[in-house]
Structure formats: structure tokens, C-alpha cells
Protein backbone atom coordinates (compact mmCIF):
# COMPACT_ATOMS: atom_id res chain seq x y z
CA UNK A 1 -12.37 18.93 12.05
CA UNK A 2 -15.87 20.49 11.50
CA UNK A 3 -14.37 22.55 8.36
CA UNK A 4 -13.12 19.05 7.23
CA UNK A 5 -15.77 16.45 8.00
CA UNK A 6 -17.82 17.11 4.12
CA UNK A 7 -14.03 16.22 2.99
CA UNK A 8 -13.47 13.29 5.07
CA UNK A 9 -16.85 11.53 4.50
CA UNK A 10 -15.92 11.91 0.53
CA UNK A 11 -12.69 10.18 1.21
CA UNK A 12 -14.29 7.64 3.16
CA UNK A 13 -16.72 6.92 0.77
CA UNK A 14 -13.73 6.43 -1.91
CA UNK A 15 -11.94 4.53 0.04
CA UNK A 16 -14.46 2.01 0.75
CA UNK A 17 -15.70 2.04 -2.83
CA UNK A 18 -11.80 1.08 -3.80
CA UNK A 19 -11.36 -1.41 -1.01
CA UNK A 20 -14.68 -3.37 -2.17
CA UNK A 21 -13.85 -2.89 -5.99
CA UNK A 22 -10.60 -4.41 -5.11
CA UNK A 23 -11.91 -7.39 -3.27
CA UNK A 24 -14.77 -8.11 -5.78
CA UNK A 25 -12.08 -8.03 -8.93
CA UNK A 26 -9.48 -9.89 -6.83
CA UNK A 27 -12.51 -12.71 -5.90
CA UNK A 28 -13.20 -13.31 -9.68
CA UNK A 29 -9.65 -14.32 -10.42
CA UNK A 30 -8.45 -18.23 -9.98
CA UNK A 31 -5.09 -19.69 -11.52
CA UNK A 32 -5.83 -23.26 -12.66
CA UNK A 33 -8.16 -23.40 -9.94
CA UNK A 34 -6.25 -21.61 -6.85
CA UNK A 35 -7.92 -18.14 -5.99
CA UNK A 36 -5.15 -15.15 -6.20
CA UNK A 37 -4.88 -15.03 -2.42
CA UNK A 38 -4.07 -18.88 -2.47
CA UNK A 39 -1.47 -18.12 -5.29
CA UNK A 40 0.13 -15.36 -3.01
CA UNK A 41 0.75 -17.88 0.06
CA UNK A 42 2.22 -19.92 -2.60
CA UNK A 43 4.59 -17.79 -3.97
CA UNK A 44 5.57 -17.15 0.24
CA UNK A 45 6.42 -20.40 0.96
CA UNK A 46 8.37 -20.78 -2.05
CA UNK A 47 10.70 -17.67 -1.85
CA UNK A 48 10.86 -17.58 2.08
CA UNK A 49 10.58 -21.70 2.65
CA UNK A 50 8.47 -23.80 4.86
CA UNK A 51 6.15 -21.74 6.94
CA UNK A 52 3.64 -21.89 10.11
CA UNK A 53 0.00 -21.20 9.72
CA UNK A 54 -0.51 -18.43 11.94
CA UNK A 55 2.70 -16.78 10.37
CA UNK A 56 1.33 -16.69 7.12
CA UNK A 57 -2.06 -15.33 8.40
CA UNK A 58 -0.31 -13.04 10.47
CA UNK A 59 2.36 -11.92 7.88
CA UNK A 60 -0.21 -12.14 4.66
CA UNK A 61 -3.08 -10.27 6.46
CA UNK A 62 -5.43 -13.23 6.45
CA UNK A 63 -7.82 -14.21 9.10
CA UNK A 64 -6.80 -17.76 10.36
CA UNK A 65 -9.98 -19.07 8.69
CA UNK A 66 -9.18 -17.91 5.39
CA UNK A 67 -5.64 -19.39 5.66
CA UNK A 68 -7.03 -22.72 6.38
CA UNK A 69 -9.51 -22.31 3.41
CA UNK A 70 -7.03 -21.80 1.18
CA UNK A 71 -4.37 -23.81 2.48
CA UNK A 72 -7.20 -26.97 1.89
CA UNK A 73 -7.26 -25.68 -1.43
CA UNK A 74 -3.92 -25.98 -2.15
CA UNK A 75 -3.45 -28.75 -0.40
CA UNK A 76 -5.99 -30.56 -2.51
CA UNK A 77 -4.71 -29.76 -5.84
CA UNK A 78 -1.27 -30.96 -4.82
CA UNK A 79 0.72 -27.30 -4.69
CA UNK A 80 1.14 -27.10 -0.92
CA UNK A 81 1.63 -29.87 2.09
CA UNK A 82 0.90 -29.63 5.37
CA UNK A 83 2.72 -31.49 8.46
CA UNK A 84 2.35 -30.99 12.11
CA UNK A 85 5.64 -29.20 13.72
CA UNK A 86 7.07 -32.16 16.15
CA UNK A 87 8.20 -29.29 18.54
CA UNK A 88 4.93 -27.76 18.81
CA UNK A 89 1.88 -30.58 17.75
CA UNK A 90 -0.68 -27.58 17.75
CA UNK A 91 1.04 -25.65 15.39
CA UNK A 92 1.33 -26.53 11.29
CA UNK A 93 3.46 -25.78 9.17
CA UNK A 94 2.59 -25.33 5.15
CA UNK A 95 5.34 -26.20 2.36
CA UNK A 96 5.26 -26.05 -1.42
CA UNK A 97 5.27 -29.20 -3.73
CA UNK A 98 7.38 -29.93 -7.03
CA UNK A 99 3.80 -29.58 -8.64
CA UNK A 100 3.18 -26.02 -6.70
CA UNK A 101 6.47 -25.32 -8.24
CA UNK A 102 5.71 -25.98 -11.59
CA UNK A 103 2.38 -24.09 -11.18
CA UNK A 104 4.27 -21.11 -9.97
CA UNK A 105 6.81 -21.07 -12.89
CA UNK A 106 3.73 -21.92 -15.50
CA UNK A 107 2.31 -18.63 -13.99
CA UNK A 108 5.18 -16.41 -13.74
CA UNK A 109 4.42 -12.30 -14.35
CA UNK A 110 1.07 -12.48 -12.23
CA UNK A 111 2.33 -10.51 -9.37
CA UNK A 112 3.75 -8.22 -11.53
CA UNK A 113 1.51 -7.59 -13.84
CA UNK A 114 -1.24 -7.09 -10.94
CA UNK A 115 0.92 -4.46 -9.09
CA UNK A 116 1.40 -2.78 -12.74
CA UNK A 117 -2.49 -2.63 -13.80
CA UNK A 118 -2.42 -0.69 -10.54
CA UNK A 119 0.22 1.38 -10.04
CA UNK A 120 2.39 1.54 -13.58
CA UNK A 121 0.12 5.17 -14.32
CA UNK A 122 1.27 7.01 -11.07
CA UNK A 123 4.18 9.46 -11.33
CA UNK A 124 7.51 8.38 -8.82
CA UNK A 125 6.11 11.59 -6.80
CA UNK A 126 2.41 10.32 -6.66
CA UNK A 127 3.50 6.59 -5.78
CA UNK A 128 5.77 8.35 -2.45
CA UNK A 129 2.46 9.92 -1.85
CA UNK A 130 0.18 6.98 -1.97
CA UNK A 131 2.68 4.96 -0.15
CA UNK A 132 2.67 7.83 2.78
CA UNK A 133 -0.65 7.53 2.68
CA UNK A 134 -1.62 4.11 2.63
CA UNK A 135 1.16 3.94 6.12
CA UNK A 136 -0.34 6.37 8.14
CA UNK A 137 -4.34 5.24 7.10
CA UNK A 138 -2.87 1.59 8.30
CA UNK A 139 -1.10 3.34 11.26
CA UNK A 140 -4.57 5.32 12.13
CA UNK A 141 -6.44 1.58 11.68
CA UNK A 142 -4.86 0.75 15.67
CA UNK A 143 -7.54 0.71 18.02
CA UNK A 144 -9.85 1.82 15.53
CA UNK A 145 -12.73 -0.41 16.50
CA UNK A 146 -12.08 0.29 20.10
CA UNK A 147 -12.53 3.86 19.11
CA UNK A 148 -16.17 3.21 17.07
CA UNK A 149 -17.15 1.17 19.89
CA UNK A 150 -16.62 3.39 22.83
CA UNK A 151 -18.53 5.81 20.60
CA UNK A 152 -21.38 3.84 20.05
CA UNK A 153 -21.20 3.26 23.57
CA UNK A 154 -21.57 6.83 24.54
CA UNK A 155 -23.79 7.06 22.13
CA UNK A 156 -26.04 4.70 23.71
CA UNK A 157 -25.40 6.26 26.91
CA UNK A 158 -26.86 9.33 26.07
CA UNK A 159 -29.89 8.30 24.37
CA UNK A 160 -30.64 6.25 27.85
CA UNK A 161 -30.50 9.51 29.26
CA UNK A 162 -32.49 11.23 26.74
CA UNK A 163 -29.91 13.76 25.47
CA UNK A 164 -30.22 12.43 22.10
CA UNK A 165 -31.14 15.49 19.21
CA UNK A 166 -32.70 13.07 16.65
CA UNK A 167 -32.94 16.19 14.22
CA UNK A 168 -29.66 16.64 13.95
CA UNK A 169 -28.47 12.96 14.05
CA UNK A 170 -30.88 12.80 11.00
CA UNK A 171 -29.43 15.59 9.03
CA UNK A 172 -25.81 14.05 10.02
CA UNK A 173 -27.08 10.53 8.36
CA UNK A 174 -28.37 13.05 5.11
CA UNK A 175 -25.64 14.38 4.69
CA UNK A 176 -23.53 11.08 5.08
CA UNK A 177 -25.79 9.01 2.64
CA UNK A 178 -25.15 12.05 -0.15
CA UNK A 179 -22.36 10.19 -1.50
């Protein structure tokens, strides 16, 4: 890993860089008022039907607070409805309107045109490659905070024993921060 760790810390950095640069672009775009993560619950619940809360977090990779942000927003310009499941009173469901229908078909080509600006100049070859990739860096992502924290932890651990090299920890942050 040694030979490798110059390499990995460039990817990191890239990654990062792309992950942010996505978010900031994506957080600059609203459709008549609905952010673009708002638009893509919509377009959810209209191909797939009525849908729980948590589902749509869970299924949509949104944090349950963000789902209830958005579904308010939604909800307020008239696109989406919520109603409480009579099986279940804690849990709520989110449908689409006749109005969130009409917004959808006014802004039909979105989706595609957002997966195009971002894929459309990748060979078939490199796309199987990025998709490979993007599995296994998801795959890697389990227990990944588990893993940071257990190394902080030692981390800590050792520097309460006083078997921390501050030299080299230093040159490891210098040679981090170089890109």
C-alpha cells in the first residue's frame, strides 16, 4: 500500500473535488421552484406510484431530513401530497398531484439531458469502467466510518501513551495537503 498511498491520496483528492463540484452545480439548479433532488422524488412517485417516506430516503439516498425538506417543498407548490398510512399512523406516505404531473411533462428531457452532460463523452468501454468503479468505491463505503473511527481511536490511544512521532505525522499531513 506504501508504493500506492502518493496514488491514492491523488484519487482521493479527485474524488472529493468531483463529489463537491457535483453537489454545488446540482444546488444551483431549481425547476419552477423545486430543487433537482425534489424533481427526482417526483419523477419516483410518478413512475413507481404512491410511496413511504423512509422508502424514498432509503431508496433515493437522502437523509430523512432532507426528504422531509423537500417533500414540504413539494407539498407546498401543489406537486406532491402527503397522507398518513391507516395501517401504520407513524409512517407517511408521499403521492404526486395532477399539477406535479403537468410539471413533470412541462419538464420532460431533464434527467436525460443531466445523465448526458455527464456521461454522453465516455467510450461504452470507459462507462463499464466507471460503472465498476463507482460499485466497488460504494461497496468499500460499508463500515467505512467505523473504520476512521477505530483509527482515530488508536490514534488517540497512542498519543495517551506517548508513542506519538509528531515529525512524521507532520510530514504525512505535508504531503497530504500537496494536492
Amino acid at each position: 500500500m506504501e508504493d500506492n498511498c502518493q496514488q491514492y491520496e491523488e484519487l482521493d483528492w479527485h474524488f472529493r473535488r468531483m463529489v463537491r463540484k457535483f453537489v454545488k452545480e446540482r444546488d444551483k439548479i431549481a425547476v419552477e421552484g423545486i430543487p433537482l433532488p425534489a424533481m427526482l422524488i417526483l419523477h419516483k412517485i410518478n413512475r413507481d406510484g404512491e410511496q413511504k417516506l423512509g422508502d424514498l430516503a432509503e431508496q433515493l439516498d437522502f437523509s430523512p431530513g432532507a426528504i422531509t425538506m423537500l417533500c414540504d417543498k413539494l407539498e407546498k407548490k401543489g406537486y406532491a401530497v402527503r397522507r398518513r398510512l391507516p395501517e401504520d399512523r407513524r409512517s407517511v406516505a408521499l403521492g404526486i398531484t395532477e399539477e406535479g404531473r403537468r410539471l413533470l411533462a412541462r419538464q420532460r428531457g431533464l434527467s436525460r439531458a443531466s445523465i448526458q452532460l455527464l456521461f454522453s463523452e465516455f467510450t461504452q468501454q470507459e462507462l463499464a469502467v466507471l460503472k465498476k468503479a463507482f460499485i466497488r468505491i460504494t461497496d468499500n463505503l460499508a463500515g467505512y466510518a467505523d473504520a476512521i473511527l477505530r483509527t482515530a481511536k488508536a490514534n488517540e490511544a497512542r498519543r495517551e501513551e506517548g508513542a506519538v512521532d509528531t515529525a512524521a505525522a507532520q510530514a504525512e499531513q505535508n504531503r497530504f495537503l500537496h494536492y
